[in-house]
N, C-alpha and C. Protein backbone atom coordinates (compact mmCIF):
# COMPACT_ATOMS: atom_id res chain seq x y z
N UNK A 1 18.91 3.65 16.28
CA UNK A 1 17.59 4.16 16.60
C UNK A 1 16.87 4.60 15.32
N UNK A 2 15.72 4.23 15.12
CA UNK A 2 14.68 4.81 14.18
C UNK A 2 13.76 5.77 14.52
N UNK A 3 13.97 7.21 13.80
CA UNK A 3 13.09 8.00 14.56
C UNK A 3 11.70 8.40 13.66
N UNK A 4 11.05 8.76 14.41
CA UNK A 4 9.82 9.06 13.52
C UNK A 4 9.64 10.33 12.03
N UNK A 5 10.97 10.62 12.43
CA UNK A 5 11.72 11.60 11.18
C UNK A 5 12.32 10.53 9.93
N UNK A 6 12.62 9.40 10.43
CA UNK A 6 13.38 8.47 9.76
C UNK A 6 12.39 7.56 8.82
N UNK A 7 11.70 7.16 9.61
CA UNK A 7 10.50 6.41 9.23
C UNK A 7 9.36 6.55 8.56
N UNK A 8 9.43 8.15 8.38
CA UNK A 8 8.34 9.57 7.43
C UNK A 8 9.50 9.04 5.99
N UNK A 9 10.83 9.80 6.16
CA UNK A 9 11.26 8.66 4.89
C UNK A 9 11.88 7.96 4.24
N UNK A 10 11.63 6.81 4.63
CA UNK A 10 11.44 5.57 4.53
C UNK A 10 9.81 4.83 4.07
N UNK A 11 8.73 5.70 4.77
CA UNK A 11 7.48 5.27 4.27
C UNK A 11 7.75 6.07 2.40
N UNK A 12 7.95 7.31 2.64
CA UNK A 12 7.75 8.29 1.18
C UNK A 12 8.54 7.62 0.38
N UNK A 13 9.69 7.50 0.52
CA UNK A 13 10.25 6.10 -0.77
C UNK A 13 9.53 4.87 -0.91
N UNK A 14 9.03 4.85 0.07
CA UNK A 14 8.47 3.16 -0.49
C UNK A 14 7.31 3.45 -1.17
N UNK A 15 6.54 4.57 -0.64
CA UNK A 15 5.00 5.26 -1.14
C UNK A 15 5.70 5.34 -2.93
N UNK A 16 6.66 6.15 -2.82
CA UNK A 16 6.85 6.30 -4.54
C UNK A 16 6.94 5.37 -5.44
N UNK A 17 7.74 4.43 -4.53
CA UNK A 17 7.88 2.94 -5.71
C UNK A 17 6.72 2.03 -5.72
N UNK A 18 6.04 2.58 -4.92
CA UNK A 18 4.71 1.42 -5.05
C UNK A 18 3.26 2.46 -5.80
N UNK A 19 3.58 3.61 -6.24
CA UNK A 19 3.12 4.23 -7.21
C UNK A 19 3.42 4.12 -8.63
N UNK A 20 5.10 4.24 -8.56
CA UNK A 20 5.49 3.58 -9.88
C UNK A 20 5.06 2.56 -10.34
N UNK A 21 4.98 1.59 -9.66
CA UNK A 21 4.35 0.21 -10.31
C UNK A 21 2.96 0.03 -10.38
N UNK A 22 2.35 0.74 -9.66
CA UNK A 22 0.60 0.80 -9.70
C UNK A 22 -0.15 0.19 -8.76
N UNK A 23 0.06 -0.50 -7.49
CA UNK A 23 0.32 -0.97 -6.69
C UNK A 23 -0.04 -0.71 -5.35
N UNK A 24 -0.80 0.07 -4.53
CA UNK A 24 -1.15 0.44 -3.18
C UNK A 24 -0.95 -0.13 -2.62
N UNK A 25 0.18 -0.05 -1.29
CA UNK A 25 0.55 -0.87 -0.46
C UNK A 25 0.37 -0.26 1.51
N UNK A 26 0.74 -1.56 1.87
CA UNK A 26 0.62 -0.87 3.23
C UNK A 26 1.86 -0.88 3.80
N UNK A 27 2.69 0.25 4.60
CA UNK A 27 4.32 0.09 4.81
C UNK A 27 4.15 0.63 5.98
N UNK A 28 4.88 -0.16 6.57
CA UNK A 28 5.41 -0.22 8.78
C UNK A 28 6.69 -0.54 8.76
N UNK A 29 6.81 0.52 9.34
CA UNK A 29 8.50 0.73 9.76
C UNK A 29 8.41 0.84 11.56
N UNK A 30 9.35 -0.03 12.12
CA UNK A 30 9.45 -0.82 13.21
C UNK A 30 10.62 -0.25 13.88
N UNK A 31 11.00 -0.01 14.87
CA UNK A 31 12.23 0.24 15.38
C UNK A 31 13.01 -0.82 16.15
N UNK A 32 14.17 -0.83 16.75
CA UNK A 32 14.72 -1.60 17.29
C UNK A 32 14.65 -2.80 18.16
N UNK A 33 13.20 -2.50 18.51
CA UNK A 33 12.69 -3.48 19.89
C UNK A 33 11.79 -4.13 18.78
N UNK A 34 11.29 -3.89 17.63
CA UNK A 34 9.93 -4.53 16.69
C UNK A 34 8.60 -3.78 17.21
N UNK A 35 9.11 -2.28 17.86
CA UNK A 35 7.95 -1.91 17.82
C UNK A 35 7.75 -0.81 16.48
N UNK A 36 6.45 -0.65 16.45
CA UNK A 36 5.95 -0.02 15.40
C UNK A 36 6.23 1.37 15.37
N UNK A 37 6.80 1.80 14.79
CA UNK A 37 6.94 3.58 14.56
C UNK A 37 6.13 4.55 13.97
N UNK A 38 5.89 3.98 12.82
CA UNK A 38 4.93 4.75 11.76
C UNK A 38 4.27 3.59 10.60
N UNK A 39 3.12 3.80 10.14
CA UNK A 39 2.30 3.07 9.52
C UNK A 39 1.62 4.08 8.10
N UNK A 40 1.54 3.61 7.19
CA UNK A 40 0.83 4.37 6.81
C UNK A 40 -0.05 3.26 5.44
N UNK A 41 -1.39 3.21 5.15
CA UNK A 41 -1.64 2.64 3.83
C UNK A 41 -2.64 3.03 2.97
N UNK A 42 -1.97 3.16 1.64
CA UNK A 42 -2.01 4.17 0.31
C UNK A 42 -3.82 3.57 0.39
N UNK A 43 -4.30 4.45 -0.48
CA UNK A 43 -5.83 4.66 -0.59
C UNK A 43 -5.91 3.32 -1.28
N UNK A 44 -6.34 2.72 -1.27
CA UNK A 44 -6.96 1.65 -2.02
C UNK A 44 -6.13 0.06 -1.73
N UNK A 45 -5.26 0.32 -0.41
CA UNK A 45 -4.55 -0.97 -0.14
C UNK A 45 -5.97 -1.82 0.63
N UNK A 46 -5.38 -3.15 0.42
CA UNK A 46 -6.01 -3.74 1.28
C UNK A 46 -5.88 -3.61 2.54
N UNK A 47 -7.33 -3.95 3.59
CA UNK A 47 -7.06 -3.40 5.26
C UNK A 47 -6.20 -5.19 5.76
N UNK A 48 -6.79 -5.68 4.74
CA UNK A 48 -6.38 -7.39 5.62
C UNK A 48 -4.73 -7.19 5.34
N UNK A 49 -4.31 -6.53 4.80
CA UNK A 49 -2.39 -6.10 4.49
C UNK A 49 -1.77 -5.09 5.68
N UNK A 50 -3.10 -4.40 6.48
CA UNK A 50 -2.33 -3.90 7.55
C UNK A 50 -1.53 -4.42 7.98
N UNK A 51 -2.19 -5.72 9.19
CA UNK A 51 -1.59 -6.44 9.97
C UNK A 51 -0.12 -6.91 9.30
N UNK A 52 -0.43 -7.64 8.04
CA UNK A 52 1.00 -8.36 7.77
C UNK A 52 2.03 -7.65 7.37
N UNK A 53 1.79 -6.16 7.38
CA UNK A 53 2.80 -4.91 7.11
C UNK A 53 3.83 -4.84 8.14
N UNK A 54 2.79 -4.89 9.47
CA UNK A 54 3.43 -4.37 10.57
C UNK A 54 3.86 -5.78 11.22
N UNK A 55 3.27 -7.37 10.93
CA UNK A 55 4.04 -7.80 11.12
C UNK A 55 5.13 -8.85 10.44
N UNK A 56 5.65 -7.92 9.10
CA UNK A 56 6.64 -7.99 8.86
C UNK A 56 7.78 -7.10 8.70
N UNK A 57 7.78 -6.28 9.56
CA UNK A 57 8.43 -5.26 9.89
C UNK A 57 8.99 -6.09 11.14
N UNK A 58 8.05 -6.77 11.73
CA UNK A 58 8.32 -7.49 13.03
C UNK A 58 9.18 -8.09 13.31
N UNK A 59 8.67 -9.05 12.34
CA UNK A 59 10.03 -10.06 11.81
C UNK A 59 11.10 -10.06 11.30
N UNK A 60 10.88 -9.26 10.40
CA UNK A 60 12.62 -9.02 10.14
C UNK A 60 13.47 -8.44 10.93
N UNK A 61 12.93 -7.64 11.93
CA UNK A 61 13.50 -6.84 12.82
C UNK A 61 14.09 -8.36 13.91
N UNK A 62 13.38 -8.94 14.54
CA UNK A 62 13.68 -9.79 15.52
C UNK A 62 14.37 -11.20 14.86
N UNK A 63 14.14 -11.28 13.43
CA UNK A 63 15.36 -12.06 13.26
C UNK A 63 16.40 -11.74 12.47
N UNK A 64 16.67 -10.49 11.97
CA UNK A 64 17.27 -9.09 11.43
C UNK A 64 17.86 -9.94 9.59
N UNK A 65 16.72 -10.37 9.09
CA UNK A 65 16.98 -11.19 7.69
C UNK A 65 15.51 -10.64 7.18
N UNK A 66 15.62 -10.47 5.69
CA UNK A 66 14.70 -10.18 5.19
C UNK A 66 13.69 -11.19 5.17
N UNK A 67 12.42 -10.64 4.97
CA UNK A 67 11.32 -11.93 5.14
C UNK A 67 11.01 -12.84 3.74
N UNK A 68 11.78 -12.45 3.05
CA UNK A 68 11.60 -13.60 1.44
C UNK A 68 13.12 -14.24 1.62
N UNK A 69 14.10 -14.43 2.63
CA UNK A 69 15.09 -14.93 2.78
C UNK A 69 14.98 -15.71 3.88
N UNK A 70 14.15 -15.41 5.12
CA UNK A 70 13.65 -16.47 6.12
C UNK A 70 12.65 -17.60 5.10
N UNK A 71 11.72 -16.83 4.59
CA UNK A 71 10.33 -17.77 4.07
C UNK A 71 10.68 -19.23 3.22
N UNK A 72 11.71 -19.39 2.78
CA UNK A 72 12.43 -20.69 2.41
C UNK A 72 12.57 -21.87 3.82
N UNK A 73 13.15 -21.18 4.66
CA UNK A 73 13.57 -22.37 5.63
C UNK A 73 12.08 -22.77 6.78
N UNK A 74 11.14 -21.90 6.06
CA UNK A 74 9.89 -21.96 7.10
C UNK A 74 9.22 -23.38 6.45
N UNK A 75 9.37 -23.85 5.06
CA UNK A 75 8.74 -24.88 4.51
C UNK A 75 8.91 -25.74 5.36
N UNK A 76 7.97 -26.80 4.78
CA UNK A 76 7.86 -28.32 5.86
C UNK A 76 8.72 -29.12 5.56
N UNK A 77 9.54 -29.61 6.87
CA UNK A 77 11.03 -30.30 6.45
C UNK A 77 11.98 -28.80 6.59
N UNK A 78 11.54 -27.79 6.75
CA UNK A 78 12.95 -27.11 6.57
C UNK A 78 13.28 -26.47 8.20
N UNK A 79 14.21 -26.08 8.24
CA UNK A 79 14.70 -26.24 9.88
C UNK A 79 13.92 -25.12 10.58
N UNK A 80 13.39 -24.27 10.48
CA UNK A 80 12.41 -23.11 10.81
C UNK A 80 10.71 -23.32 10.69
N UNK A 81 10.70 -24.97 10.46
CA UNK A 81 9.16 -24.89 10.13
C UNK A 81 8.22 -25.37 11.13
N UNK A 82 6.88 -24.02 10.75
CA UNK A 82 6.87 -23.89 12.40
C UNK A 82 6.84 -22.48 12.95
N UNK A 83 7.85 -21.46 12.88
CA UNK A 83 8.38 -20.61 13.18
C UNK A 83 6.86 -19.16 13.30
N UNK A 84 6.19 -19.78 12.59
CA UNK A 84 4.95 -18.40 12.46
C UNK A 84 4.74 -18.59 13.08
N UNK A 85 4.34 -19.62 14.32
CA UNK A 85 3.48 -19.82 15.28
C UNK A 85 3.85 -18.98 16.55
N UNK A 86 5.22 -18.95 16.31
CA UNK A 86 6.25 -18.67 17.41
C UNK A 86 5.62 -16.86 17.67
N UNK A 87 5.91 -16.53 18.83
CA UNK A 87 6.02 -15.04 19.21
C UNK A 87 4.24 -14.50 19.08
N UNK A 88 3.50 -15.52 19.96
CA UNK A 88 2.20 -15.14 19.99
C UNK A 88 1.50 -14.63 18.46
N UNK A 89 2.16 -15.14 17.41
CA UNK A 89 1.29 -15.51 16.13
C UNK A 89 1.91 -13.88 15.59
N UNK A 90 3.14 -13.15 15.99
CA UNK A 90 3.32 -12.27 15.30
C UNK A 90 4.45 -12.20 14.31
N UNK A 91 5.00 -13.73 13.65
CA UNK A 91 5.97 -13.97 12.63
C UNK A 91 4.91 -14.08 11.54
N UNK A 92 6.15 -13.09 10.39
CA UNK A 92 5.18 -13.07 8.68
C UNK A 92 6.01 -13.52 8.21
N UNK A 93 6.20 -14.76 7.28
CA UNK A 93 7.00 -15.39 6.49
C UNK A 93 6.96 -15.21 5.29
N UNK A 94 6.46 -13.65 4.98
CA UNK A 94 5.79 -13.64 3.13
C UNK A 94 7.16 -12.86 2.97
N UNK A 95 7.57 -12.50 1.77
CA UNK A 95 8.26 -11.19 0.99
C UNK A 95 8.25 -9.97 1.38
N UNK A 96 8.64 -9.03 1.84
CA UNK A 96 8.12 -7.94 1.89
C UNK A 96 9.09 -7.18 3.57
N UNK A 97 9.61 -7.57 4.51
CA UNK A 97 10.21 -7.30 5.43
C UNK A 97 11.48 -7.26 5.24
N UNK A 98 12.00 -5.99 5.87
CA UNK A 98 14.11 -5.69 5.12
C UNK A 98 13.89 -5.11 6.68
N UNK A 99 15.37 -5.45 7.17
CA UNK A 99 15.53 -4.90 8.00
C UNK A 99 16.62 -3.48 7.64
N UNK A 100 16.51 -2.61 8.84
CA UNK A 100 17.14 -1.35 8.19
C UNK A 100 18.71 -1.03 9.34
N UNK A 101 19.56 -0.81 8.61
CA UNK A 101 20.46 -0.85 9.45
C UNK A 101 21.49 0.25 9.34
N UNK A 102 22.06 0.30 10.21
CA UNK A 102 22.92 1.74 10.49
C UNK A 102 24.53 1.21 11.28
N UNK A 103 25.43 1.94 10.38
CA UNK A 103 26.96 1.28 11.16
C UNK A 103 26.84 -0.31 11.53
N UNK A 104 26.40 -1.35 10.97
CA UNK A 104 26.22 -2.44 10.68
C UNK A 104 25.83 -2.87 11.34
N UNK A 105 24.88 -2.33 11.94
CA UNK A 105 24.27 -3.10 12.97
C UNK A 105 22.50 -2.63 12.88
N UNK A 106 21.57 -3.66 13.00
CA UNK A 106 20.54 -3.57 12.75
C UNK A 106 19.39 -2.55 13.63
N UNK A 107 18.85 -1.85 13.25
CA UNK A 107 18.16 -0.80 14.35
C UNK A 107 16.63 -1.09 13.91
N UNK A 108 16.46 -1.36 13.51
CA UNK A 108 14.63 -1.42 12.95
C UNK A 108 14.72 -2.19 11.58
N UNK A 109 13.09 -1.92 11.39
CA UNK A 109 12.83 -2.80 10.08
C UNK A 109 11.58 -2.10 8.68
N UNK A 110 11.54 -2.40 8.04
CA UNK A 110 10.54 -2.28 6.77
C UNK A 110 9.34 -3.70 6.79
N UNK A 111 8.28 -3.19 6.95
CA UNK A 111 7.21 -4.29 6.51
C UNK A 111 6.10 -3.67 5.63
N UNK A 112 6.06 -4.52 4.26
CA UNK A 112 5.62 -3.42 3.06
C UNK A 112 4.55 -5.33 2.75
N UNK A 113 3.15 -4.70 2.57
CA UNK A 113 2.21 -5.98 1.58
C UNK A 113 1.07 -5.06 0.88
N UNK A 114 0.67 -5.96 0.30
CA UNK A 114 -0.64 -5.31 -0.34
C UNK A 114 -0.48 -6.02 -2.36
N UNK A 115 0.52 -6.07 -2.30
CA UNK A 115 0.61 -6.60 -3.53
C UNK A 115 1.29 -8.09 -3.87
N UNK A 116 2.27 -8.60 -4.67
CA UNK A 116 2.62 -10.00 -4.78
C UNK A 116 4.26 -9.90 -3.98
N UNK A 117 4.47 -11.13 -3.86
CA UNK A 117 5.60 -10.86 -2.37
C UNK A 117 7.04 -10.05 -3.20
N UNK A 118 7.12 -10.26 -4.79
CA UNK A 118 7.74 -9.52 -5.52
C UNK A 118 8.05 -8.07 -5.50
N UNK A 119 6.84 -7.76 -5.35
CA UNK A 119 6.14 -6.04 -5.78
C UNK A 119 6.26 -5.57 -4.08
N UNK A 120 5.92 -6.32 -3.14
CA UNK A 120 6.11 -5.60 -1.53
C UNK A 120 7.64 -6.13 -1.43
N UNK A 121 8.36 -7.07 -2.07
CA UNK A 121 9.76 -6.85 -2.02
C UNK A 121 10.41 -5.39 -2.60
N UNK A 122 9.91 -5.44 -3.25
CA UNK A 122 10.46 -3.90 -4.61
C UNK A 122 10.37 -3.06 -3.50
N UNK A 123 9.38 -2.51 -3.08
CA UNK A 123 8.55 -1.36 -2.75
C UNK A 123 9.25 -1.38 -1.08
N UNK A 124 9.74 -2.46 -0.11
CA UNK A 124 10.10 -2.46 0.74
C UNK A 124 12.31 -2.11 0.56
N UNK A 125 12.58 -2.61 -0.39
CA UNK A 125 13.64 -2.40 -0.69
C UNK A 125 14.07 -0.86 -0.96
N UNK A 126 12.85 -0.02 -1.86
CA UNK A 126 13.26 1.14 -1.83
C UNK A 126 13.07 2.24 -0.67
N UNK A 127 11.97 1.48 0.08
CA UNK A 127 11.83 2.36 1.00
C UNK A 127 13.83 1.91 2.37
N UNK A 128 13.76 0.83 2.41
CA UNK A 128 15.27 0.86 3.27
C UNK A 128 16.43 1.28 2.29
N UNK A 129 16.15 1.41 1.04
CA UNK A 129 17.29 2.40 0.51
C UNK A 129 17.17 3.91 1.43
N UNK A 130 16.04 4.47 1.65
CA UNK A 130 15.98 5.74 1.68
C UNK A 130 16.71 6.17 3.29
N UNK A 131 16.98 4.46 3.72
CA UNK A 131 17.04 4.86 5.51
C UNK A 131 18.72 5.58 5.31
């Protein structure tokens, strides 16, 4: 379970590392079902990075793989391609989605954009360190 205690931080680590780098991002942390828990985005993120925050939080959650480790097999010719379309247009195939897990088993997710799929990788990674 991801609680909204959990997900406060989990956003604040990711808020820090995406300060460190200079970077305003938007970060959605998702719970077990891929629903949304908490949202939050830094002053100066882009609004068009909401959506793909929260839904890549989505995605990683419902296919419990990070979203720069799915986004390979989504190419054309590759066995997943295609796959955004799937789930009423709410799969994100960019960088930036970690799923977060507890006693090895997956309970929610991280969906971090606003910057290059590198930098919402970084910034999503530290925030699921913090889970």
């Amino acid at each position: 379970m991801v609680t909204l205690k959990d997900a406060k931080r989990v956003i604040a680590a990711a808020e820090k590392k995406a300060a460190e780098i200079g970077q305003p991002m938007n970060i959605a942390v998702a719970d077990a079902g891929g629903n949304l828990v908490a949202h939050v985005r830094m002053d100066g993120a882009w609004i068009g990075s909401i959506d793909i925050s929260i839904k890549k939080a989505y995605t990683s959650r419902a296919f419990n793989i990070a979203t720069k480790d799915l986004a390979p097999h989504c190419q054309s010719g590759g066995q997943f391609f295609g796959i955004h379309a799937s789930n009423d247009g709410r799969i994100m195939i960019f960088a930036g989605g970690i799923p977060l897990k507890r006693n090895d088993g997956v309970v929610g997710a991280i969906g971090v954009s606003g910057g290059s799929g590198e930098q919402d990788h970084a910034v999503a990674e530290a925030g699921a360190a913090a889970f």
